[in-house]
Protein backbone atom coordinates (compact mmCIF):
# COMPACT_ATOMS: atom_id res chain seq x y z
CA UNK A 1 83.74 1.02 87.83
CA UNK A 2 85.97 -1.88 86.56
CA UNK A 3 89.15 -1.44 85.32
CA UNK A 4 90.82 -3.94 82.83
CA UNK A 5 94.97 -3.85 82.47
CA UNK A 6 95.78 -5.37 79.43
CA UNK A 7 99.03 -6.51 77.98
CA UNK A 8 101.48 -3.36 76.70
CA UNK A 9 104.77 -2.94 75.63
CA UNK A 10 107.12 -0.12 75.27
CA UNK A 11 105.75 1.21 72.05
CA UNK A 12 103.15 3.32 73.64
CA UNK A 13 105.37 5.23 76.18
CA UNK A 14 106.97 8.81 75.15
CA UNK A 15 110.42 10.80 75.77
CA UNK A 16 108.82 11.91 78.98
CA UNK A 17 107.51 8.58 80.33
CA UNK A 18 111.43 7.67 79.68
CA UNK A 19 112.51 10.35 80.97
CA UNK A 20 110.25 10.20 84.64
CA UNK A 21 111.39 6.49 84.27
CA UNK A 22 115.12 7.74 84.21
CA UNK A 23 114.27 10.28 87.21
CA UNK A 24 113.25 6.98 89.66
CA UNK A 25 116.42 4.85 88.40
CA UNK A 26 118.72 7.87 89.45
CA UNK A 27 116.73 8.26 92.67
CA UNK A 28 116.88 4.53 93.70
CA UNK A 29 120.71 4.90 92.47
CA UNK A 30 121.17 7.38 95.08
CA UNK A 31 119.39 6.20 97.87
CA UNK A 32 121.69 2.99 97.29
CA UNK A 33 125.06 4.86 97.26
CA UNK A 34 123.71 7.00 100.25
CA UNK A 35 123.01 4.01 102.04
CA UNK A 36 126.63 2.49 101.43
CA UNK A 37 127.96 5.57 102.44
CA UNK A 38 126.08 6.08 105.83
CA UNK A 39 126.86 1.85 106.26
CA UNK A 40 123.18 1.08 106.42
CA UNK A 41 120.84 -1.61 104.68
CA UNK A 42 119.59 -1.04 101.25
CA UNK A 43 115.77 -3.01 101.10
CA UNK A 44 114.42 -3.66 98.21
CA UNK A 45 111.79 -6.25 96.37
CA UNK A 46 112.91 -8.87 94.58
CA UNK A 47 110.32 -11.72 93.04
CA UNK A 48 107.42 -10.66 95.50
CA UNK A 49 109.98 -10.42 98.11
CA UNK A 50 111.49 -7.96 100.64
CA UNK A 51 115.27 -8.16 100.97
CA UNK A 52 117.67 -6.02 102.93
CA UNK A 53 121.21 -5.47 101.16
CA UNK A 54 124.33 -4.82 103.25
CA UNK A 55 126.57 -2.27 101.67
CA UNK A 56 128.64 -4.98 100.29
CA UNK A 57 126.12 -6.74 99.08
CA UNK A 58 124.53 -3.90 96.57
CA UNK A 59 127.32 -3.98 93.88
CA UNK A 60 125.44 -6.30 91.56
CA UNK A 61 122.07 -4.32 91.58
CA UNK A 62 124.33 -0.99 91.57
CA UNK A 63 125.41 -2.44 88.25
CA UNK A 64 121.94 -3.10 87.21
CA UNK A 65 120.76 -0.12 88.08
CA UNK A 66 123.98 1.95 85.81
CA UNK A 67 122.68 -0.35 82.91
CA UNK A 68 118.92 0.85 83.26
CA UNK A 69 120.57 4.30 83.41
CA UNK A 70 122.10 3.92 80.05
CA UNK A 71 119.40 1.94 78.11
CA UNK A 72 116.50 4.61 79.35
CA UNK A 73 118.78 7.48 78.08
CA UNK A 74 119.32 5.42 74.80
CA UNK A 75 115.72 5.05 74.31
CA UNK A 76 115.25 9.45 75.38
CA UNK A 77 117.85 10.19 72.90
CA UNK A 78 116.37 7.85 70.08
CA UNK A 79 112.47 9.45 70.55
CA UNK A 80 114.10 12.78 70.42
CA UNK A 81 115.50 12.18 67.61
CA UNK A 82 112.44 10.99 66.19
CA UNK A 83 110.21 14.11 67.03
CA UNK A 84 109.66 16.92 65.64
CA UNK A 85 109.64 19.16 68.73
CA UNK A 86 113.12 18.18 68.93
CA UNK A 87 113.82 20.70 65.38
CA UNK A 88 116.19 23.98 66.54
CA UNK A 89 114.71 27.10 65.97
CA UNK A 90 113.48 28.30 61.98
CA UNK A 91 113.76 24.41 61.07
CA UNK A 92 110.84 22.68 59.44
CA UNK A 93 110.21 19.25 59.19
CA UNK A 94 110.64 17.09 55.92
């Protein structure tokens, strides 16, 4: 069996690809403050490429990382919005 991977963009994923999307950004978030906080090495991949941050060193992708946060729950809030599971209960859709 042969699989072919095309080209896609984000107009084929879901609330709840976003949403297990938002679950890894949170859990790389914390595994980067833990590591600050225990004064260990954060690694990570970068362009192909292992790197090991130093506590000080993990501010910019912490920032990164917040920004992700943000943008993924955007995009959750604006599919909810959008679908019509998201109706409360006795409403009916237009």
């Amino acid at each position: 069996m042969k699989l072919h991977a095309g080209e896609w963009d984000e107009s084929i994923l879901d609330a709840e690809d976003y949403r297990v999307e938002r679950a890894l950004q949170r859990g790389a978030l914390e595994a980067l403050r833990r590591a600050r906080r225990c004064g260990t090495d954060f690694v990570i991949r970068e362009h192909g490429q292992v790197k090991s941050l130093r506590p000080q060193e993990a501010a910019p992708y912490e920032k990164s990382m917040l920004e992700n946060l943000e943008r993924l729950s955007r995009k959750i809030a604006e599919l909810e919005g959008q679908s019509p599971s998201s109706l409360s209960l006795n409403e009916k859709p237009d």
